[in-house]
Protein backbone atom coordinates (compact mmCIF):
# COMPACT_ATOMS: atom_id res chain seq x y z
CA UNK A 1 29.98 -0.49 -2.47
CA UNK A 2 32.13 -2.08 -0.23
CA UNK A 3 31.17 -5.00 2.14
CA UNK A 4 32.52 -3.71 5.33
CA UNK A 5 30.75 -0.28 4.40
CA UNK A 6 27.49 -2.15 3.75
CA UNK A 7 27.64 -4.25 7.08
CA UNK A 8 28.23 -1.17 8.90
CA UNK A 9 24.83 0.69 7.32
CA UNK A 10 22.89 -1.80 8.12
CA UNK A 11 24.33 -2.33 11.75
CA UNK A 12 23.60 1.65 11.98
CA UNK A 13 20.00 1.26 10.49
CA UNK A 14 19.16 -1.89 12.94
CA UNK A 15 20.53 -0.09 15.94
CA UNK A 16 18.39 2.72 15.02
CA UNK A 17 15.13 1.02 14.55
CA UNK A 18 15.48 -0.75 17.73
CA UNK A 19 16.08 2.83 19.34
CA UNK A 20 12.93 3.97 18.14
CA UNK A 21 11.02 0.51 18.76
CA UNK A 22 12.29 0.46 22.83
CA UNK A 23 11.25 4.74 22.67
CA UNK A 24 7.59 3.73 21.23
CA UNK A 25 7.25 0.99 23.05
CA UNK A 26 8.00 2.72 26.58
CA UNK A 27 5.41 5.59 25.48
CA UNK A 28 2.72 3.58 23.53
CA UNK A 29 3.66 0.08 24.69
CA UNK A 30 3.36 -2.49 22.61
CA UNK A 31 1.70 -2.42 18.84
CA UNK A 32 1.59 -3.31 15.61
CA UNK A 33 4.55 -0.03 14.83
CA UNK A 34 6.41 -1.00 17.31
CA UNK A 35 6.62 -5.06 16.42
CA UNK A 36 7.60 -3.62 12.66
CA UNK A 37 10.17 -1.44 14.08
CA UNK A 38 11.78 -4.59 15.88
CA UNK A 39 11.40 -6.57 12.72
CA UNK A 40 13.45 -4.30 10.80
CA UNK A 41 16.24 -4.14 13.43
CA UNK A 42 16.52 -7.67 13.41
CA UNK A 43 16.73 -7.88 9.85
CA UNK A 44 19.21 -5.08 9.86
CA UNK A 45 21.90 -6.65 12.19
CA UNK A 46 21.26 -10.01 10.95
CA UNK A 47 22.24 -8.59 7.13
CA UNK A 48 24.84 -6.58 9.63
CA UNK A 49 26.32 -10.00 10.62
CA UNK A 50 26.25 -11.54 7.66
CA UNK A 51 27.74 -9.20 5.84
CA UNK A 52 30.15 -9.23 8.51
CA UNK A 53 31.07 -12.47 8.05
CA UNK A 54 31.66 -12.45 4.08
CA UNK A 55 33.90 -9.51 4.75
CA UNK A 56 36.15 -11.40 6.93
CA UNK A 57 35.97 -14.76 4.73
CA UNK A 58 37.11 -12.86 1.55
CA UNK A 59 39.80 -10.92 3.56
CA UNK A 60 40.98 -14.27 4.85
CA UNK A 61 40.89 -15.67 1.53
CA UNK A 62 42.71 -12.96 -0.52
CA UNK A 63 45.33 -13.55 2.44
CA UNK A 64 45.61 -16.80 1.82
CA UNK A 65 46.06 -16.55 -1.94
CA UNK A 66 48.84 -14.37 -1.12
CA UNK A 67 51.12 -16.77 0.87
CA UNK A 68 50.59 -19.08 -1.78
């Protein structure tokens, strides 16, 4: 699978677990669910950002090779 498609699942997956972590939190408040639910998120868009960022080093890399 591609990088950029990777980094852009996971930035999907963490935007949608902190949707449902701000929904259960403003109807439950605050417990153990919704603390997991943030967890994952920031998991998510951290691997999101990461991801992110090998994307761009390898496509400024193969660039590089190329003026070469």
């Amino acid at each position: 699978m591609n990088l950029l498609t990777q980094a852009i699942i996971y930035l999907i997956f963490g935007i949608l677990f902190t949707f449902f972590a701000i929904r259960h939190v403003s109807l439950y408040g605050w417990g153990f669910f919704a603390y997991l639910l943030v967890f994952f998120a920031t998991l998510d868009i951290g691997s999101s950002i990461k991801i992110f960022y090998s994307y761009w080093n390898s496509q400024r890399n193969k660039r590089n090779i190329r003026k070469k």
